[in-house]
C-alpha atoms as a PDB file:
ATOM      1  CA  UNK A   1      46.187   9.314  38.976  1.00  0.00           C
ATOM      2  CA  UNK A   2      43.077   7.668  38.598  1.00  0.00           C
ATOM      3  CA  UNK A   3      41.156  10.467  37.331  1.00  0.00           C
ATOM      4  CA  UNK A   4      43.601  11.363  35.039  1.00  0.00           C
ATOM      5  CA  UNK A   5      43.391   7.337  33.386  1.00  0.00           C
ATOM      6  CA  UNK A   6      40.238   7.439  33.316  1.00  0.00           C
ATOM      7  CA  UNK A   7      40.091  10.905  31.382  1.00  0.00           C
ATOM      8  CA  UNK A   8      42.782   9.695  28.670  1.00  0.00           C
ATOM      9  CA  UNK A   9      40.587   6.299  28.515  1.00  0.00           C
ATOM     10  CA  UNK A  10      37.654   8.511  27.601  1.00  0.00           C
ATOM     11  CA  UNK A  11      39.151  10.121  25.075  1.00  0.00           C
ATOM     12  CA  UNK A  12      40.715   6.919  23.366  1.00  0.00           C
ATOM     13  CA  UNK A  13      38.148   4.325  23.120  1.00  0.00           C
ATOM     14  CA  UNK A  14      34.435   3.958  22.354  1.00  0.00           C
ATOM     15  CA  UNK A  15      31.840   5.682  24.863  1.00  0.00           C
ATOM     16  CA  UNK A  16      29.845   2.090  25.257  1.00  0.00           C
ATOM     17  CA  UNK A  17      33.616   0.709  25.884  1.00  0.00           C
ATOM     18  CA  UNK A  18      34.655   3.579  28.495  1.00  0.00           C
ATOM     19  CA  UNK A  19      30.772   3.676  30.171  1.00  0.00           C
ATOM     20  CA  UNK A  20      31.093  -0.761  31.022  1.00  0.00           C
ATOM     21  CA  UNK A  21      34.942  -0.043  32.309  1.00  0.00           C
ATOM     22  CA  UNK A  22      34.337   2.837  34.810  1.00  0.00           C
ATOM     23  CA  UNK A  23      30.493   0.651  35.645  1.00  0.00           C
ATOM     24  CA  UNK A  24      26.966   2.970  35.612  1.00  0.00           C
ATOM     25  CA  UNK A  25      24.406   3.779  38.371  1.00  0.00           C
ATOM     26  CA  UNK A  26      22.336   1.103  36.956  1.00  0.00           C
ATOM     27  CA  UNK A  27      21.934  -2.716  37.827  1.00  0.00           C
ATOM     28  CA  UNK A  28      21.077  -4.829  34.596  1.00  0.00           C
ATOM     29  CA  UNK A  29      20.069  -8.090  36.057  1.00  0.00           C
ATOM     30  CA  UNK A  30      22.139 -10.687  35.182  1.00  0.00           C
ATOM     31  CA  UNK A  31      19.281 -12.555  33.163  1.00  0.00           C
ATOM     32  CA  UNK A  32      20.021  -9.438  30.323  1.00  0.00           C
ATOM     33  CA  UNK A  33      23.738  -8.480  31.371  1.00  0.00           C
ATOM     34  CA  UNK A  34      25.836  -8.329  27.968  1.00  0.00           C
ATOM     35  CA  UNK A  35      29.289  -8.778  28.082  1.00  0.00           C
ATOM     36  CA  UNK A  36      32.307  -7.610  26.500  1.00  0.00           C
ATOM     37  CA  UNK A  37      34.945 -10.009  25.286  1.00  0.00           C
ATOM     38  CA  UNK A  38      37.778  -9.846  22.927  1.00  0.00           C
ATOM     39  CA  UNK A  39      36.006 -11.436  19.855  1.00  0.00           C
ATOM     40  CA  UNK A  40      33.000  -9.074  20.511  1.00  0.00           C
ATOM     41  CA  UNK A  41      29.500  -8.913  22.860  1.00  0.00           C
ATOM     42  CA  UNK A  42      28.478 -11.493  24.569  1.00  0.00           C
ATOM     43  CA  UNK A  43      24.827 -12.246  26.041  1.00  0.00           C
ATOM     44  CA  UNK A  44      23.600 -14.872  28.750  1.00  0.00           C
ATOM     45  CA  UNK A  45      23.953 -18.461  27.533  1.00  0.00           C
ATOM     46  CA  UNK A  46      27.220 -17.564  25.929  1.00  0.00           C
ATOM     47  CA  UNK A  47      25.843 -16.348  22.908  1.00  0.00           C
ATOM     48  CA  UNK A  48      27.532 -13.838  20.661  1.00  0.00           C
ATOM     49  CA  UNK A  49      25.926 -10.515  19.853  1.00  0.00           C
ATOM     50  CA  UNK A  50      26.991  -9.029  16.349  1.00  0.00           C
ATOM     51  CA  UNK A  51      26.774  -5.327  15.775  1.00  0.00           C
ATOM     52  CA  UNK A  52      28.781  -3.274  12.370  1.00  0.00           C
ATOM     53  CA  UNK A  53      31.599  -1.099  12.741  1.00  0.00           C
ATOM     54  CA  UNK A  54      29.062   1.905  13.020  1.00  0.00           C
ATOM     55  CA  UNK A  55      27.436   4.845  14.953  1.00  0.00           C
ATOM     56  CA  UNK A  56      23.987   3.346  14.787  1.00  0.00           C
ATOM     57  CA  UNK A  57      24.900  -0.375  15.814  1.00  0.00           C
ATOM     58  CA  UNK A  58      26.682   0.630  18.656  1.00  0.00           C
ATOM     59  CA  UNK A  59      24.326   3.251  19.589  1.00  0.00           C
ATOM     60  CA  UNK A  60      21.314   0.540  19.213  1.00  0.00           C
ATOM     61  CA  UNK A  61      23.096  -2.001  21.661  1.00  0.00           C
ATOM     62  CA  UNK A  62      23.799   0.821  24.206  1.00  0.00           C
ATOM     63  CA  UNK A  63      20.145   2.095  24.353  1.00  0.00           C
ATOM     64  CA  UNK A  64      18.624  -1.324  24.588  1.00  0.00           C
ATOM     65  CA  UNK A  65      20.768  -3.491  26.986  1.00  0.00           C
ATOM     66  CA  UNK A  66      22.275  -0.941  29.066  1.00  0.00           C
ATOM     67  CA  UNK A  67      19.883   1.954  29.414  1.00  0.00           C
ATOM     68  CA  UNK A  68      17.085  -0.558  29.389  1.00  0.00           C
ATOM     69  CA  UNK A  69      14.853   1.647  27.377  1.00  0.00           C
ATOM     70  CA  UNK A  70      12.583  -1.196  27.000  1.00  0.00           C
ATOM     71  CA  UNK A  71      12.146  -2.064  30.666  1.00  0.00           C
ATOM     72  CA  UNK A  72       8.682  -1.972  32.111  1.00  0.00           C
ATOM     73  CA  UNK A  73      10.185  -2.130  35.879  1.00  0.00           C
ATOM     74  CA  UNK A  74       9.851   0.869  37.470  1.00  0.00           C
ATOM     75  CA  UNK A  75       6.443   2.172  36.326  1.00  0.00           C
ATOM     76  CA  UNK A  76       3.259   1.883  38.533  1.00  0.00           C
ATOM     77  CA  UNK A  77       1.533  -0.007  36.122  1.00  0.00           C
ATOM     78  CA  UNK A  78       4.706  -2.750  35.914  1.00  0.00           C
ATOM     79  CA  UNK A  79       2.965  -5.077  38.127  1.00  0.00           C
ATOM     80  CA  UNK A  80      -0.364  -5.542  36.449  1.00  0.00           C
ATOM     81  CA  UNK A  81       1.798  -6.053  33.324  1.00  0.00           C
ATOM     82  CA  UNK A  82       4.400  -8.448  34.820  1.00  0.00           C
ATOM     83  CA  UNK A  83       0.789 -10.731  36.254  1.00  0.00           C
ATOM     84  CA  UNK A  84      -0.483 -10.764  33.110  1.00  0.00           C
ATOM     85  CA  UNK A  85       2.604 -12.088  31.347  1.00  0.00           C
ATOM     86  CA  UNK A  86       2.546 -14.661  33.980  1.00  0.00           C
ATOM     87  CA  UNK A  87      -0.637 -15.470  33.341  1.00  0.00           C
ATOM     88  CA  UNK A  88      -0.403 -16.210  29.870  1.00  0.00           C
ATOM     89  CA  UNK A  89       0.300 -19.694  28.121  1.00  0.00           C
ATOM     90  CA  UNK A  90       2.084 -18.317  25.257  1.00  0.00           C
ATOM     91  CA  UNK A  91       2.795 -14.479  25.135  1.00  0.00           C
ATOM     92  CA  UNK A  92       2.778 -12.595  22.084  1.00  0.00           C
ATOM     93  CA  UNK A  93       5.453  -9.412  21.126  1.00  0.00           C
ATOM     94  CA  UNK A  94       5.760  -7.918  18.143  1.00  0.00           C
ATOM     95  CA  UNK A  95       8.994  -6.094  17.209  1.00  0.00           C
ATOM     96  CA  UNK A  96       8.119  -3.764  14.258  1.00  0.00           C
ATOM     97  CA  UNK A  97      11.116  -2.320  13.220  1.00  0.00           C
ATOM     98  CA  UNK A  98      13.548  -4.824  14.837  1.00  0.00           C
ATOM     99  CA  UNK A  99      16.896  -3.801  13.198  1.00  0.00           C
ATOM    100  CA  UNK A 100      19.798  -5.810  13.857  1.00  0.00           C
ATOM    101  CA  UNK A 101      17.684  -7.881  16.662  1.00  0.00           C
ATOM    102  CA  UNK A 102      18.931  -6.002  19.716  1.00  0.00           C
ATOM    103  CA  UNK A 103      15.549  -5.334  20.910  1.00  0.00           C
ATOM    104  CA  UNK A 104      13.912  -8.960  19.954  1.00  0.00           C
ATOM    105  CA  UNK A 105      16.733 -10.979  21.968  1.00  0.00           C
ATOM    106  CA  UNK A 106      16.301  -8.325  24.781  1.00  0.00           C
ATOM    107  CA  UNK A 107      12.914  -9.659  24.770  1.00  0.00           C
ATOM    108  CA  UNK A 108      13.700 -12.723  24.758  1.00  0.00           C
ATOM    109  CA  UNK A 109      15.954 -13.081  27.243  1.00  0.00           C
ATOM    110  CA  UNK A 110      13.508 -10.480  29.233  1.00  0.00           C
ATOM    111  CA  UNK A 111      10.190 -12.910  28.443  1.00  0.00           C
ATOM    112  CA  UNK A 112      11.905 -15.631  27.889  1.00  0.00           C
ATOM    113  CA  UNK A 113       8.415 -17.630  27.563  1.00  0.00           C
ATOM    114  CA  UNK A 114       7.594 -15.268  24.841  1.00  0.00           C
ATOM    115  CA  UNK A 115       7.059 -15.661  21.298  1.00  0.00           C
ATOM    116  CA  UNK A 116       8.970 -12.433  19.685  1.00  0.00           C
ATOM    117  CA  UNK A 117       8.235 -11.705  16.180  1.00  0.00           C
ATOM    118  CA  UNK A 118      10.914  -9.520  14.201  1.00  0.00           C
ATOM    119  CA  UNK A 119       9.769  -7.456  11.442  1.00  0.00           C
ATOM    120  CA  UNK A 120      12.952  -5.449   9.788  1.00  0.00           C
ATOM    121  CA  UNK A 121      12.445  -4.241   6.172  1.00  0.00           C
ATOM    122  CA  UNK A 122      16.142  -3.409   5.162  1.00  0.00           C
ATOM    123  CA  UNK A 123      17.853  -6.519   4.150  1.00  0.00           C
ATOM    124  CA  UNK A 124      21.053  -5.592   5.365  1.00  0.00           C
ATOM    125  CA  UNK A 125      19.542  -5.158   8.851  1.00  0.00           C
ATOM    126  CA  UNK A 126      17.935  -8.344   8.501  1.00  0.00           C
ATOM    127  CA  UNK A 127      20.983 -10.322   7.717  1.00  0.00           C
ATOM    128  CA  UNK A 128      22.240  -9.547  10.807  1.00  0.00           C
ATOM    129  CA  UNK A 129      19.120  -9.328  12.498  1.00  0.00           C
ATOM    130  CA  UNK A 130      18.573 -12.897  11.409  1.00  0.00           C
ATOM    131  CA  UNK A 131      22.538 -14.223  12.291  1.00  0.00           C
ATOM    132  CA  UNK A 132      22.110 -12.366  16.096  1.00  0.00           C
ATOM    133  CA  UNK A 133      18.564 -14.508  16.607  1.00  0.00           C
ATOM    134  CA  UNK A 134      19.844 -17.712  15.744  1.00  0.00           C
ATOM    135  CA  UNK A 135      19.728 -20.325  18.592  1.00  0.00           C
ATOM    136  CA  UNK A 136      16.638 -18.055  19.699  1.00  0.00           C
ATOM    137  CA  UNK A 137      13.431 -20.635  19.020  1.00  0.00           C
ATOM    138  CA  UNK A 138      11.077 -18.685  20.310  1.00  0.00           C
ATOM    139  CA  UNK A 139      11.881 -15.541  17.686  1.00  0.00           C
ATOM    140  CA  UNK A 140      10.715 -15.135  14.253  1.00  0.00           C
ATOM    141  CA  UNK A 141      12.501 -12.814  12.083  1.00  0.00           C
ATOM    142  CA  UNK A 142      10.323 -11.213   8.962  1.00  0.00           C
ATOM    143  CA  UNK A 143      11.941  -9.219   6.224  1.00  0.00           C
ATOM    144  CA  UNK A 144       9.065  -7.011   5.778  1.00  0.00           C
ATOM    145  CA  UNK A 145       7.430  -3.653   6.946  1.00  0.00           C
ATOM    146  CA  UNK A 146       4.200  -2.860   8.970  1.00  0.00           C
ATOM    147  CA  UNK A 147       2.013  -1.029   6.885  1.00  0.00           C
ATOM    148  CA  UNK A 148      -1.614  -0.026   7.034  1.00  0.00           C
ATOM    149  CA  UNK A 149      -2.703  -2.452   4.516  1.00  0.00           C
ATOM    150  CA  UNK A 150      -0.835  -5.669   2.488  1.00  0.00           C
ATOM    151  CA  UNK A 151       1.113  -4.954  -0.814  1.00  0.00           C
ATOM    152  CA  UNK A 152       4.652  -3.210  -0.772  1.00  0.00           C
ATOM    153  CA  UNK A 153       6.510  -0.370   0.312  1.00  0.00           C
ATOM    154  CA  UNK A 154       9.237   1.547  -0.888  1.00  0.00           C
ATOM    155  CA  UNK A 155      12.065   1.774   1.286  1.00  0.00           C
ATOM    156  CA  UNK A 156      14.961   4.485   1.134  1.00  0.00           C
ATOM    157  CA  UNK A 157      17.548   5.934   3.180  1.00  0.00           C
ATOM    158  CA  UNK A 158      17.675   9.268   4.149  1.00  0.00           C
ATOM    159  CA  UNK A 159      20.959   9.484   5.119  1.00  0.00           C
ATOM    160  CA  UNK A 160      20.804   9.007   9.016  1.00  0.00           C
ATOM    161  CA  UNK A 161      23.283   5.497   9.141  1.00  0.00           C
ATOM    162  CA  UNK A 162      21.672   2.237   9.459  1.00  0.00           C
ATOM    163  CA  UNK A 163      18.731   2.894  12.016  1.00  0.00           C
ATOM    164  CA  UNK A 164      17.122   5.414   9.632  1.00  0.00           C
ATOM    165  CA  UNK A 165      15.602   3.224   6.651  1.00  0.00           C
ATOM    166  CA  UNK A 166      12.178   4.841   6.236  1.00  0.00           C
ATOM    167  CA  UNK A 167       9.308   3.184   3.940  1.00  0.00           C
ATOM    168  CA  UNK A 168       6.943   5.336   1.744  1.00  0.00           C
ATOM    169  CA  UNK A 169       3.751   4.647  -0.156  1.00  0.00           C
ATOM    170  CA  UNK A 170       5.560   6.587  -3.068  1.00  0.00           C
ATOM    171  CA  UNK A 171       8.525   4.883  -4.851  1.00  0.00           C
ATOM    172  CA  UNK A 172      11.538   7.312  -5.585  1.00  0.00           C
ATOM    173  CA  UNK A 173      14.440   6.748  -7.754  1.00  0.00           C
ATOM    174  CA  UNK A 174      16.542   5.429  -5.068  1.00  0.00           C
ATOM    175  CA  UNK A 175      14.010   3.385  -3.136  1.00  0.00           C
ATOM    176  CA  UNK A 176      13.586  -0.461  -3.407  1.00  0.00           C
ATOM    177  CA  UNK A 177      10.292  -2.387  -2.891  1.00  0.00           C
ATOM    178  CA  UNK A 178       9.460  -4.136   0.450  1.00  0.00           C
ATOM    179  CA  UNK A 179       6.556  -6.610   1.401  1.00  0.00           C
ATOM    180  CA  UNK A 180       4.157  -4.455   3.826  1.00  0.00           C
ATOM    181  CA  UNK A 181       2.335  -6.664   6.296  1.00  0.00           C
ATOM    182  CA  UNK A 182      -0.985  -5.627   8.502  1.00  0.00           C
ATOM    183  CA  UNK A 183      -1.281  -6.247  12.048  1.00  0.00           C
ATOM    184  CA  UNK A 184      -3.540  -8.438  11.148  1.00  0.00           C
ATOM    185  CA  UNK A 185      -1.325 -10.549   8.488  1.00  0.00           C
ATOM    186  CA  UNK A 186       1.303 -10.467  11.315  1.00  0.00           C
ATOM    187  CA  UNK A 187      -0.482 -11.803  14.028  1.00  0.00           C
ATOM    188  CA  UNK A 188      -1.326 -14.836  11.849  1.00  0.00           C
ATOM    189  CA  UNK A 189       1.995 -15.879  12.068  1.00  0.00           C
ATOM    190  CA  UNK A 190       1.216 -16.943  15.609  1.00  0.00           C
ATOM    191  CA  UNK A 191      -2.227 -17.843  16.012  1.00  0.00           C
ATOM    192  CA  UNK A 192      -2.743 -19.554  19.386  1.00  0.00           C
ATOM    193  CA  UNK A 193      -0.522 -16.016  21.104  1.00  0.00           C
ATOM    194  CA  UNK A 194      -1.729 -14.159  23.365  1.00  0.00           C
ATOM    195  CA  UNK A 195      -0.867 -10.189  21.892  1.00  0.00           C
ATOM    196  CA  UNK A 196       1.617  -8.631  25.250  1.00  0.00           C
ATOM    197  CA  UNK A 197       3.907  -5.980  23.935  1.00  0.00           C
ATOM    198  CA  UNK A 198       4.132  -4.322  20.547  1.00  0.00           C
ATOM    199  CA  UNK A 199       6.838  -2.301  19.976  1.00  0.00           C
ATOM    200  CA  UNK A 200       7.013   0.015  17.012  1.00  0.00           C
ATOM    201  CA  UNK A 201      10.197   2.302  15.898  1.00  0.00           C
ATOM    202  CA  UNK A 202       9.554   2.637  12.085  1.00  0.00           C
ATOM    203  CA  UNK A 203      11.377   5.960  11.662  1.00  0.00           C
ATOM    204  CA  UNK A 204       8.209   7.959  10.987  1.00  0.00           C
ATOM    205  CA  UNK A 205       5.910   5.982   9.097  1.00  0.00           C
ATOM    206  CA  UNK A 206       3.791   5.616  12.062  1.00  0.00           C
ATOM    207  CA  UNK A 207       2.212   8.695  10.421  1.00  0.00           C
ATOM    208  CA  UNK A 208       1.272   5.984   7.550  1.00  0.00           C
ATOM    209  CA  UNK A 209      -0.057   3.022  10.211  1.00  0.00           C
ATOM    210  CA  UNK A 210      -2.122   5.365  12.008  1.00  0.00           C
ATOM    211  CA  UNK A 211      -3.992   6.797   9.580  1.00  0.00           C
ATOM    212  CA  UNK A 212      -5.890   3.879   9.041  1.00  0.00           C
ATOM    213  CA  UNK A 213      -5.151   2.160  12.771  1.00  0.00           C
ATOM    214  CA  UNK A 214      -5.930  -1.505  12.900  1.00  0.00           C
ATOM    215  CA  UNK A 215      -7.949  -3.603  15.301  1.00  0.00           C
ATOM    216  CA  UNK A 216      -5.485  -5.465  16.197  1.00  0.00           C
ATOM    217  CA  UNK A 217      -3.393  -2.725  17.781  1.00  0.00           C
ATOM    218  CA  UNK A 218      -6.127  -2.800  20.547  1.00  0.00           C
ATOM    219  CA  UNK A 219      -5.095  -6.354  21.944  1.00  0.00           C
ATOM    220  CA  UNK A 220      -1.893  -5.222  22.974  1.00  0.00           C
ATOM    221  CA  UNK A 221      -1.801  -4.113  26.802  1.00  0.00           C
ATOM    222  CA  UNK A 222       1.715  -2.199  26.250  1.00  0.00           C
ATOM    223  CA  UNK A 223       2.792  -0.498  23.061  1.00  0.00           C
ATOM    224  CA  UNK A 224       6.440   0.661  23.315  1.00  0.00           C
ATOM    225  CA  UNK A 225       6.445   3.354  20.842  1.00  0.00           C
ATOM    226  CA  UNK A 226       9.293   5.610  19.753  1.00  0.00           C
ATOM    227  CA  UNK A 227       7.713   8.935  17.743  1.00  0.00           C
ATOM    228  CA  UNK A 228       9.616  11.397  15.182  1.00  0.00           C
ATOM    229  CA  UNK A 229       8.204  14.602  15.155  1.00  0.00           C
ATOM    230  CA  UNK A 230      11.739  15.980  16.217  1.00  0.00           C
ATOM    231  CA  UNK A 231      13.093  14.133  12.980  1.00  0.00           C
ATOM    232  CA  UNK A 232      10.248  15.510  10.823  1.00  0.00           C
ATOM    233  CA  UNK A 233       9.527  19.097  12.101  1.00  0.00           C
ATOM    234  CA  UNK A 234       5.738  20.635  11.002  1.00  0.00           C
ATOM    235  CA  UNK A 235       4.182  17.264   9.959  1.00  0.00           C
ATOM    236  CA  UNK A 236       2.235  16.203  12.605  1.00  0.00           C
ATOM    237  CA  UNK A 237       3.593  13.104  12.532  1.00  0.00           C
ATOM    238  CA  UNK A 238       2.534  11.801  15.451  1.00  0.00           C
ATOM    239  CA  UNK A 239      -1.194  13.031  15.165  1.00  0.00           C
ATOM    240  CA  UNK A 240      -2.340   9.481  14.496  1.00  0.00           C
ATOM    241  CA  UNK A 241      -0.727   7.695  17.007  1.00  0.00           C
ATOM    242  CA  UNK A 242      -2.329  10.016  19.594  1.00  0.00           C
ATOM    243  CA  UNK A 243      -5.416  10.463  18.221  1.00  0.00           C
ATOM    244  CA  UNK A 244      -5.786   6.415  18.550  1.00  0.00           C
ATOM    245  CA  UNK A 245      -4.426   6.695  21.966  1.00  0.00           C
ATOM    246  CA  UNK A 246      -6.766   8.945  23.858  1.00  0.00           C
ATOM    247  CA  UNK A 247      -9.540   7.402  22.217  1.00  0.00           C
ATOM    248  CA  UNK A 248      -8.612   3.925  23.549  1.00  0.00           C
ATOM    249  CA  UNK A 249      -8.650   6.120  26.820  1.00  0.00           C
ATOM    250  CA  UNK A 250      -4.874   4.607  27.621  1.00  0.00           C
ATOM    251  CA  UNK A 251      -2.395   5.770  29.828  1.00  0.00           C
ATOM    252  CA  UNK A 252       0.817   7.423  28.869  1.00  0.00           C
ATOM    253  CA  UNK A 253       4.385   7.367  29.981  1.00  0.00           C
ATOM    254  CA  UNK A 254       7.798   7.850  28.633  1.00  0.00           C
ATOM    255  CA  UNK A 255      11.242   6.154  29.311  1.00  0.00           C
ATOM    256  CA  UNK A 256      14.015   7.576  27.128  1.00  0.00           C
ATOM    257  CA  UNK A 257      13.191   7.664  23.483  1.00  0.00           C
ATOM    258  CA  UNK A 258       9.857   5.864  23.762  1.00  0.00           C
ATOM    259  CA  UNK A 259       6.675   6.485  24.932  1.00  0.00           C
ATOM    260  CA  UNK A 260       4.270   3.825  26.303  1.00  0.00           C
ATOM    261  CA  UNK A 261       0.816   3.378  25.661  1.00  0.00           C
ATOM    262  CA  UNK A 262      -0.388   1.205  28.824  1.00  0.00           C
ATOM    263  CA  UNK A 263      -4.199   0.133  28.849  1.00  0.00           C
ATOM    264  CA  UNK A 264      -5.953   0.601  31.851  1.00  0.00           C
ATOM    265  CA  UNK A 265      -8.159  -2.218  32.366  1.00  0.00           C
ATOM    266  CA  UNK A 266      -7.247  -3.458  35.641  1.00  0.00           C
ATOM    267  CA  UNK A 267      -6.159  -7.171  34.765  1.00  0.00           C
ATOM    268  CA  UNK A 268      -5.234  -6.181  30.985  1.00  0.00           C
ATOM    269  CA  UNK A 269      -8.795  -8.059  30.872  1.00  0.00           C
END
């Protein structure tokens, strides 16, 4: 009887719904462990998590706070990382790409002695980027997009739902312009951080901020990067990305969409 429930449940209501009734193989400690109440998700602390009616949001939340995509623990490298966290005053991440904030609060919550900055360039993201961060001190949301150098971009949508916004150089009849920021101009934001974890999921225009890498990217110890060749087929478009990466002689590993570039100075010194 059971099985049969639990097949008539799966077909009724959401996946992310079904997957936290039946319970998973993995144990989100309770630090990060959403919950699910009537009026919507809730995180540790009580606070409310606010996602659209949509595909994408629910997809986002899924991939971040219960496969843990951006979890460190695990990897070989994870305790070098986890000292050198400890060891600083005031550590620095950098969310490029921060959508509706699922990623920055799982930072938060994950560092909690963390400074997050949240860069999202679609304002509709960023409105509810900006409502899920609030109580957050320690986050600052941006309504901009990383870019190789200052000046604008020109957003549009491609037609993918709400996690596909892609910026351009080019402006298009359907586009609208967006501040671009450098590493460099974001960093400045925080000035006495020290640079921990960059994360970067910009729907391809890594291709763009690769091109002409910045210095900056170098400080990080951990770039969390997620790459779209698959989404932009005979491009290259991660070409840049790598070329940067071997030459900064970094090691490489992957945990469901991302891939992480890890530097290999023991100590992150």
């Amino acid at each position: 009887m059971n099985v049969l429930i639990k097949a008539m449940l799966k077909d009724c209501i959401p996946p992310i719904l079904f997957r936290w009734w039946k319970g998973g193989s993995v144990r989100i400690p309770a630090a990060i462990r959403p919950k699910l109440s009537l009026s919507g998700y809730e995180l540790p602390g009580g606070r409310k998590f606010y996602i659209r009616d949509s595909h994408a949001d629910r997809d986002v939340f899924r991939q971040i706070f219960l496969d843990r995509e951006y979890s460190f623990d695990g990897f070989q490298q994870n305790a070098e990382f986890s000292n050198f966290y400890e060891s600083c005053e005031n550590p620095l991440i950098v969310d490029v790409g921060a959508n509706i904030g699922a990623s920055a609060v799982w930072f938060a919550l994950k560092y909690p002695k963390s400074t997050v900055i949240a860069i999202e360039p679609d304002l509709g993201n960023f409105h509810i980027l900006r409502r899920n961060v609030e109580g957050y001190d320690r986050i600052i949301p941006i309504n901009a997009a990383l870019a190789s150098s200052s000046g604008q971009l020109f957003l549009t949508n491609p037609g993918v739902g709400e996690w596909g916004y892609r910026t351009n150089v080019g402006e298009t009849p359907s586009s609208c312009a967006v501040p671009a920021m450098t590493m460099r101009n974001i960093l400045e934001r925080s000035p006495s951080s020290t640079p921990f974890l960059l994360k970067i999921d910009i729907e391809g225009a890594e291709a763009e901020v690769f091109a002409r890498p910045s210095e900056e990217f170098k400080r990080f110890p951990l770039i969390a990067i997620e790459l779209h060749d698959w989404m932009l087929p005979g491009q290259a478009n991660s070409s840049g990305f790598l070329r940067w990466h071997v030459a900064q002689r970094r090691d490489l590993v992957f945990r469901g969409e991302n891939a992480f570039s890890v530097e290999c100075n023991n100590g992150y010194n």
